[in-house]
Structures are given as C-alpha cells and as structure tokens.
PDB file of N, CA and C in Angstrom:
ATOM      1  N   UNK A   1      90.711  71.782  78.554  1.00  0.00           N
ATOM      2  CA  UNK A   1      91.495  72.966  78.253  1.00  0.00           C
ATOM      3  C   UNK A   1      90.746  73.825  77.241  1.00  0.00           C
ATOM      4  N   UNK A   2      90.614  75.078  77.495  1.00  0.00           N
ATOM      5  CA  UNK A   2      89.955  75.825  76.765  1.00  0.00           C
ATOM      6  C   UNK A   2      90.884  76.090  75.608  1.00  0.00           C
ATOM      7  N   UNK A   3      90.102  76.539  74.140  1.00  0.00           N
ATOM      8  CA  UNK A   3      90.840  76.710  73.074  1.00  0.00           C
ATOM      9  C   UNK A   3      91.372  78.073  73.286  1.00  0.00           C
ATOM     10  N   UNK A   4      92.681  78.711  72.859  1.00  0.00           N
ATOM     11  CA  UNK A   4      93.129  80.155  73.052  1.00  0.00           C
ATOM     12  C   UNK A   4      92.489  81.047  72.384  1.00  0.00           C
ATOM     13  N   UNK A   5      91.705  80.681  71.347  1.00  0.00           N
ATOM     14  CA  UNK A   5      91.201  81.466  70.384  1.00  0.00           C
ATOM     15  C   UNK A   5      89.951  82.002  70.805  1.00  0.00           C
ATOM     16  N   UNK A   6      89.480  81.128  71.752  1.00  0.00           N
ATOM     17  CA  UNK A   6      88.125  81.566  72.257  1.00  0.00           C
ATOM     18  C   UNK A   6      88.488  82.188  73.724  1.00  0.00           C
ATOM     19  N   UNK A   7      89.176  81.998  74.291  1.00  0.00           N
ATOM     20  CA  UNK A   7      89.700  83.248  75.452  1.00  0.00           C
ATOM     21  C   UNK A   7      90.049  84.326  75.069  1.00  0.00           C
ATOM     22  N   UNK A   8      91.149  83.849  73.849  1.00  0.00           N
ATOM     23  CA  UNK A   8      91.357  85.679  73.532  1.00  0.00           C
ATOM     24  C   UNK A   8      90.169  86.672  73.360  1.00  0.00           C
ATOM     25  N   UNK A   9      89.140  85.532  72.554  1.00  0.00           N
ATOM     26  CA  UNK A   9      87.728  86.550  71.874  1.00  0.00           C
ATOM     27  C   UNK A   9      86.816  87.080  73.467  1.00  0.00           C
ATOM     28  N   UNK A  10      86.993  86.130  73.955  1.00  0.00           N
ATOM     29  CA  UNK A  10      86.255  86.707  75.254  1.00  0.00           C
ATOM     30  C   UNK A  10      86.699  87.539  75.777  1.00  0.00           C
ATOM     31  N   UNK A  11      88.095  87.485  76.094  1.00  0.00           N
ATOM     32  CA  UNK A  11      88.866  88.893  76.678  1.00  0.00           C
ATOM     33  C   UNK A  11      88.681  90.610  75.694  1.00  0.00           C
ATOM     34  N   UNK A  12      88.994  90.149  74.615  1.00  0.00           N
ATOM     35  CA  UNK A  12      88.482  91.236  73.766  1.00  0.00           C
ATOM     36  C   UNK A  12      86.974  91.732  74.303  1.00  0.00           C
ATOM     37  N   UNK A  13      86.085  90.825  73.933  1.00  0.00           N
ATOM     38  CA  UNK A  13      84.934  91.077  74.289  1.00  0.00           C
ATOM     39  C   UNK A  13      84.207  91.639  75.772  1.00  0.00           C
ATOM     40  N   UNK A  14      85.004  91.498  76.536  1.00  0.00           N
ATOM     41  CA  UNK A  14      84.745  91.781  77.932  1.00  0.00           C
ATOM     42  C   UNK A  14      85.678  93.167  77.817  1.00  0.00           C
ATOM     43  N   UNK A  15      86.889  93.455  77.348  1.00  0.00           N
ATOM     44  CA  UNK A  15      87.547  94.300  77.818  1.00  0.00           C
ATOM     45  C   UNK A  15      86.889  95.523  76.554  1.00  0.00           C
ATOM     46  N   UNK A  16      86.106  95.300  75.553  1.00  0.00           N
ATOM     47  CA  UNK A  16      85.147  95.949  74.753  1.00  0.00           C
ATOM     48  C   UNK A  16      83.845  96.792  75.319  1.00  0.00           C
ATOM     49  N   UNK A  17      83.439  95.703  76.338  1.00  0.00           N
ATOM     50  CA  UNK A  17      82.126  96.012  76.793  1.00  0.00           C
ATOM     51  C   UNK A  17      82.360  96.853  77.763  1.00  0.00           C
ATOM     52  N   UNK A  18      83.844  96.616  78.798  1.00  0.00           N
ATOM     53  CA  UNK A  18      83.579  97.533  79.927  1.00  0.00           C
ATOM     54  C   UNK A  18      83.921  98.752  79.532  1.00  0.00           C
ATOM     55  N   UNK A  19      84.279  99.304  78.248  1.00  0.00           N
ATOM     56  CA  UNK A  19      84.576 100.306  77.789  1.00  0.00           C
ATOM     57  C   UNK A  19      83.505 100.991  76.890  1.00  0.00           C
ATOM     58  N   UNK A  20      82.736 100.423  77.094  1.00  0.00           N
ATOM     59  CA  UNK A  20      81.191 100.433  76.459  1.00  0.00           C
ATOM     60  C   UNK A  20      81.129 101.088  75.036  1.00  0.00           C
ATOM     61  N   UNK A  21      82.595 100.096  74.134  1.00  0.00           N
ATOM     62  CA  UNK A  21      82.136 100.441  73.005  1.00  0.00           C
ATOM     63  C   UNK A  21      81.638  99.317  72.066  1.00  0.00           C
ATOM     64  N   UNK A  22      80.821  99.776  71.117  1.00  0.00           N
ATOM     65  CA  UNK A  22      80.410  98.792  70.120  1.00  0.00           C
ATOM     66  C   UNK A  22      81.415  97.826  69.383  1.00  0.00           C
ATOM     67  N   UNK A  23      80.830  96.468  69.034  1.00  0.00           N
ATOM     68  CA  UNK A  23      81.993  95.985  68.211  1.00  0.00           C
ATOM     69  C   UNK A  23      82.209  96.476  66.839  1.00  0.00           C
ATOM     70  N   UNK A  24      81.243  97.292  66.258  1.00  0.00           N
ATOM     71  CA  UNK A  24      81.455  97.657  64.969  1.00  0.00           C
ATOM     72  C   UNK A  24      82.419  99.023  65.112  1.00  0.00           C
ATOM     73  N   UNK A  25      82.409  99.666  66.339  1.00  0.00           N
ATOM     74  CA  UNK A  25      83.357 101.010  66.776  1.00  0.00           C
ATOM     75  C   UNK A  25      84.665 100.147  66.695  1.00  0.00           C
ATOM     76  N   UNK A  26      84.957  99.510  67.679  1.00  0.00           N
ATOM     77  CA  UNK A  26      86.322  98.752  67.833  1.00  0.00           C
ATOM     78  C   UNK A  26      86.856  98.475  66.301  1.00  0.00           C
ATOM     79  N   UNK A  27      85.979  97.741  65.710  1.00  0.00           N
ATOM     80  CA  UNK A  27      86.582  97.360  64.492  1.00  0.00           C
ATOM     81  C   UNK A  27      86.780  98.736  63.507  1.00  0.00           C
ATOM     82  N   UNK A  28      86.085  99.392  63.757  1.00  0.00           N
ATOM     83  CA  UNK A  28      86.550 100.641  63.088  1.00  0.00           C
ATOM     84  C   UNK A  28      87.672 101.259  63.539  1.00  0.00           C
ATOM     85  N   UNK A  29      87.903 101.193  64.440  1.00  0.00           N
ATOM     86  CA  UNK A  29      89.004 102.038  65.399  1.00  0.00           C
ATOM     87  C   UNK A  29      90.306 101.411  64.923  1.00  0.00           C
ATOM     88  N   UNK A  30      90.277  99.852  65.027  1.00  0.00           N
ATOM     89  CA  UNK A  30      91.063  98.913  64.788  1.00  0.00           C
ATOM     90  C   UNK A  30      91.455  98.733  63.328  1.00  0.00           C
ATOM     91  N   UNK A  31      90.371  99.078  62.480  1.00  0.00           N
ATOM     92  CA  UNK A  31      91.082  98.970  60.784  1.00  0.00           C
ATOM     93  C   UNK A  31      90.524  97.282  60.602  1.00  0.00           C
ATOM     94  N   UNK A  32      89.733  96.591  61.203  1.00  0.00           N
ATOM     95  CA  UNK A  32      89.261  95.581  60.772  1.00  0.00           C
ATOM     96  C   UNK A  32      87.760  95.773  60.482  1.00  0.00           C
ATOM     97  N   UNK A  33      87.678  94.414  60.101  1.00  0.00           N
ATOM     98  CA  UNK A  33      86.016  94.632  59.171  1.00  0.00           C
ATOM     99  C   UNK A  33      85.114  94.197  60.410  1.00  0.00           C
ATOM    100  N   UNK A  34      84.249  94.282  60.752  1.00  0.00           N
ATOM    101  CA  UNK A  34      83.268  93.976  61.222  1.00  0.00           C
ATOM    102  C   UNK A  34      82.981  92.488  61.743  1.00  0.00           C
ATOM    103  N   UNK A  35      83.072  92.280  60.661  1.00  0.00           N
ATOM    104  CA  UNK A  35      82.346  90.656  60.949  1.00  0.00           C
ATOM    105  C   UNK A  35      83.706  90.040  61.493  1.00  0.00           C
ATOM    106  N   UNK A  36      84.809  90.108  60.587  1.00  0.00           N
ATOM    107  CA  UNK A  36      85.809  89.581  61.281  1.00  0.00           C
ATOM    108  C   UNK A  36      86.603  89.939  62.743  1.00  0.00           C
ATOM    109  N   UNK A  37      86.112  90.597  62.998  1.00  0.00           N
ATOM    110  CA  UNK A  37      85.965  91.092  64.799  1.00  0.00           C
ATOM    111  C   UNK A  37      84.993  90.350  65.574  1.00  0.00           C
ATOM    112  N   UNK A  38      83.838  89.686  65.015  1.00  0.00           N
ATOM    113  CA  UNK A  38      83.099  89.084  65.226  1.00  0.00           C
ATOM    114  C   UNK A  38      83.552  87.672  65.516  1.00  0.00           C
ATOM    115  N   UNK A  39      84.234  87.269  64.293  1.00  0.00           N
ATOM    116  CA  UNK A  39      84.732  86.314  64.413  1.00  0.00           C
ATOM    117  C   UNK A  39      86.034  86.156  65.499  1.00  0.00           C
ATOM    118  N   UNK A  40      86.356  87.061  65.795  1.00  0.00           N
ATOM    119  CA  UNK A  40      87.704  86.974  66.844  1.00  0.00           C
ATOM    120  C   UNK A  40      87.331  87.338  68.427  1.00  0.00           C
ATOM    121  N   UNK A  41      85.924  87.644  68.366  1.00  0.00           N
ATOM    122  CA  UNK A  41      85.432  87.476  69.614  1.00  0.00           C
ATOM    123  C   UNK A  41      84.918  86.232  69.889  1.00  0.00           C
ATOM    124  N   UNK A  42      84.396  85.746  68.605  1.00  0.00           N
ATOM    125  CA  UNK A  42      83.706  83.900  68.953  1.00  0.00           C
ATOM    126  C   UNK A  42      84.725  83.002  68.532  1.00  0.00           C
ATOM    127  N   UNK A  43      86.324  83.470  69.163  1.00  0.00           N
ATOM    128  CA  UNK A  43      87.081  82.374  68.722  1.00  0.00           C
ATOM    129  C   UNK A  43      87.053  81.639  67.409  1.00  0.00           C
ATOM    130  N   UNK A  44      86.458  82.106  66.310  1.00  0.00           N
ATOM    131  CA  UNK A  44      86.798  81.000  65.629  1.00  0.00           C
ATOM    132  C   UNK A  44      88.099  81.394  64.438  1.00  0.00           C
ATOM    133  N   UNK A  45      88.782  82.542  64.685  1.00  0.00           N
ATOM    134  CA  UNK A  45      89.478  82.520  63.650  1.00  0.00           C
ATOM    135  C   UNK A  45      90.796  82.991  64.746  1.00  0.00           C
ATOM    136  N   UNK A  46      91.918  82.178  64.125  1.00  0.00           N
ATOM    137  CA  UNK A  46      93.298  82.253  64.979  1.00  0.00           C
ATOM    138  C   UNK A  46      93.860  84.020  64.455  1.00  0.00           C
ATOM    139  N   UNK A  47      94.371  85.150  64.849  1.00  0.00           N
ATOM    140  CA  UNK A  47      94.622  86.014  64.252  1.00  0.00           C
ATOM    141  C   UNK A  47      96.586  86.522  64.657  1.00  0.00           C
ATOM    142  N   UNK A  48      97.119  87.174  64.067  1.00  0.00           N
ATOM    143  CA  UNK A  48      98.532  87.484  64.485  1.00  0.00           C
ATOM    144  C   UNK A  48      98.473  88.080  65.519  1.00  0.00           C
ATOM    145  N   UNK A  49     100.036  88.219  66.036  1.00  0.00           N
ATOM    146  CA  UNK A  49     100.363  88.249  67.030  1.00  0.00           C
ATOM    147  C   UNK A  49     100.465  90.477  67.114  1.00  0.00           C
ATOM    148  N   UNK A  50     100.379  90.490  65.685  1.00  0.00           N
ATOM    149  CA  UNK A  50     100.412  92.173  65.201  1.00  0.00           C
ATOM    150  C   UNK A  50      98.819  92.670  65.350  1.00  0.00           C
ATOM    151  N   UNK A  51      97.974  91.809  64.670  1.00  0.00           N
ATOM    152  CA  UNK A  51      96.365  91.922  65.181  1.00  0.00           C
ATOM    153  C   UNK A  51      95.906  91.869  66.485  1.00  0.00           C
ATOM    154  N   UNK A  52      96.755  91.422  67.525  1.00  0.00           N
ATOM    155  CA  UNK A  52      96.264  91.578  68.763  1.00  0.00           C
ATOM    156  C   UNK A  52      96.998  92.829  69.300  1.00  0.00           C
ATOM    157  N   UNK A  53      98.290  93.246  69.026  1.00  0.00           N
ATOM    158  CA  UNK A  53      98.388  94.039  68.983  1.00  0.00           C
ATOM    159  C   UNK A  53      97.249  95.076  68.747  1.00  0.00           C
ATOM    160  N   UNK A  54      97.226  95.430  67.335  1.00  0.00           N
ATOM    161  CA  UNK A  54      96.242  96.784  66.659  1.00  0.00           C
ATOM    162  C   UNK A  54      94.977  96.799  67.945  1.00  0.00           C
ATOM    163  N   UNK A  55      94.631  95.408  68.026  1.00  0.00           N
ATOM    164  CA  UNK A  55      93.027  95.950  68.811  1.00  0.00           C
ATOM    165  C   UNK A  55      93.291  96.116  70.393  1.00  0.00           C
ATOM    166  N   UNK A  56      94.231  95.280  70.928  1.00  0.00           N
ATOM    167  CA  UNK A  56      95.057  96.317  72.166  1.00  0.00           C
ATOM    168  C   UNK A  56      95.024  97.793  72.203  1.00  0.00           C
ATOM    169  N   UNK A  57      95.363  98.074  71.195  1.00  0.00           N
ATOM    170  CA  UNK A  57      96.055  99.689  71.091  1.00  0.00           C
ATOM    171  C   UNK A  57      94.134 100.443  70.562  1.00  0.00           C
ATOM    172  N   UNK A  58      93.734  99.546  70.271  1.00  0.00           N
ATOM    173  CA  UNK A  58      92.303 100.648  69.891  1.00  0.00           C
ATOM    174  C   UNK A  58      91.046 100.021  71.333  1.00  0.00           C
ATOM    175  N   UNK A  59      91.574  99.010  71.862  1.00  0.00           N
ATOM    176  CA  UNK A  59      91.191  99.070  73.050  1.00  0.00           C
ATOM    177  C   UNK A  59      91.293  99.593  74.534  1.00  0.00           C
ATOM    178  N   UNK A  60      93.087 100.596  74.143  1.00  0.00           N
ATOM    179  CA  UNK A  60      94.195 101.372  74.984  1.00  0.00           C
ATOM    180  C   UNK A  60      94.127 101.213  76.282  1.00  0.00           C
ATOM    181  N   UNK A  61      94.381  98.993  76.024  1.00  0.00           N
ATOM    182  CA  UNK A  61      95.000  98.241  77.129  1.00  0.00           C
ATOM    183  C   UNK A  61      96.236  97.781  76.730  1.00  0.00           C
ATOM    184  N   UNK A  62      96.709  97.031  77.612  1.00  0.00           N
ATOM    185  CA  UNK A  62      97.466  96.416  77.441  1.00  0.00           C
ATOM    186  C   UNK A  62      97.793  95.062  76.869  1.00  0.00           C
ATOM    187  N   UNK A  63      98.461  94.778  75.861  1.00  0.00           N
ATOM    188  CA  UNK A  63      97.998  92.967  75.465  1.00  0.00           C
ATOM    189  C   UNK A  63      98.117  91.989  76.090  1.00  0.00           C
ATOM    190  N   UNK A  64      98.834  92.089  77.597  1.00  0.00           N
ATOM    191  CA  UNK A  64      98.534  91.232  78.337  1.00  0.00           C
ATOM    192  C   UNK A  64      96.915  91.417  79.232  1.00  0.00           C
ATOM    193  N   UNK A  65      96.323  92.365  78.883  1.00  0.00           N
ATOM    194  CA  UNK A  65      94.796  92.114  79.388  1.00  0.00           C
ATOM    195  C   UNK A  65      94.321  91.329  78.679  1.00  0.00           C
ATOM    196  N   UNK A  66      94.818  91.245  77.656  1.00  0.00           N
ATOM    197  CA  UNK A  66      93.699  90.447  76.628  1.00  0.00           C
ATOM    198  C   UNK A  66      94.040  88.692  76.485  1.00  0.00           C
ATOM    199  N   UNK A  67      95.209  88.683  76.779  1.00  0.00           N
ATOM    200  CA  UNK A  67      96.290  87.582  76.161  1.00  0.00           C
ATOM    201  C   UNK A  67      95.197  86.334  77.678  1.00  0.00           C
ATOM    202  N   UNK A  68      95.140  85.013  77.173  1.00  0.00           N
ATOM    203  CA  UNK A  68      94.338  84.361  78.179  1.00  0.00           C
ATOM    204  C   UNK A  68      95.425  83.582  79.064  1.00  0.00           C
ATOM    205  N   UNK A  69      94.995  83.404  80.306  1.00  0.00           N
ATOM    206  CA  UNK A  69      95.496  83.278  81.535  1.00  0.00           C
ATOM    207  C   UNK A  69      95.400  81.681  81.736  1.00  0.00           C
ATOM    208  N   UNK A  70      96.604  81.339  82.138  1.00  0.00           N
ATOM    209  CA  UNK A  70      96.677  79.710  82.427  1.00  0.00           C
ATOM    210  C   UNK A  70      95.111  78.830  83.194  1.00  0.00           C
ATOM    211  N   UNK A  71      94.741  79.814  84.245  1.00  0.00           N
ATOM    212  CA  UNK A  71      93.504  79.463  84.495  1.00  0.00           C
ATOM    213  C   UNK A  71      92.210  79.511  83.485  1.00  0.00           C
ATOM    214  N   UNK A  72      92.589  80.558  82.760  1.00  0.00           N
ATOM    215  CA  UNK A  72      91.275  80.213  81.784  1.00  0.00           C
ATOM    216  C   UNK A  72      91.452  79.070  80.599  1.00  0.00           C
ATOM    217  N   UNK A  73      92.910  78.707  80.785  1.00  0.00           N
ATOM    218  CA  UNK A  73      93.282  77.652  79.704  1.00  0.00           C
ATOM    219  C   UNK A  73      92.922  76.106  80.180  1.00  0.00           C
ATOM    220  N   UNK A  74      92.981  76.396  81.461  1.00  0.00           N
ATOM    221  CA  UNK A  74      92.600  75.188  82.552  1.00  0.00           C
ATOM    222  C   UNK A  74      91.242  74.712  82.479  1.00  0.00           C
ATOM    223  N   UNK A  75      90.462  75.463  81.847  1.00  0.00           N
ATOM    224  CA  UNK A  75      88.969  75.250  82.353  1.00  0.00           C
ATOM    225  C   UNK A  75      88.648  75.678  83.932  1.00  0.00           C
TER     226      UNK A  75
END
C-alpha cells in the first residue's frame, strides 16, 4: 500500500507539471515556502486538509484531482 503522503505529492506534482508551472511559482501562488512544497511533493510531510485545499485553488483544480485514488493506494 502506498503511503498517502507520497500520492498526494505526486498528484500535486504531476498536476504542477502539466500546467507547466514551476514549483517555486506554485508555492508562491500558494503562500507556502518553497522547500516545504518540496517536501509535499516527496511525501514526506503529512499537511491539512486546508493546505490541500490552498494549493488546489493555486493549482485551479479540483481537490479531488489531487486527493490519491484507491488504486494508487493499492500499489
């Protein structure tokens, strides 16, 4: 079973890239720091349920794009 923390970061990260913005843009956009965007793309830090929010809304998807999918929880 994959950890959630590291799906969410991938989903961020994929739904970042096809929008071809930088992670240091996002995190600007978003009101977070840098590195710690970093860290929430490499899963390693658990973040609120209001923080996925904010980067939803500066990613202007939806948080179920981002939110990870029973199959990716499956391995």
């Amino acid at each position: 079973m994959e950890n959630l923390e590291v799906c969410f970061g991938q989903n961020v990260r994929k739904a970042r890239r096809k929008q071809r913005i930088s992670q240091e843009n996002l995190a600007l956009i978003a009101g977070i720091d840098r590195s710690y965007m970093s860290r929430i793309e490499r899963g390693i830090v658990s973040i609120t349920l209001q923080k996925a929010y904010v980067i939803a809304q500066a990613l202007e998807c939806d948080i179920k794009d981002l939110l990870p999918t029973m199959a990716q929880l499956k391995g």
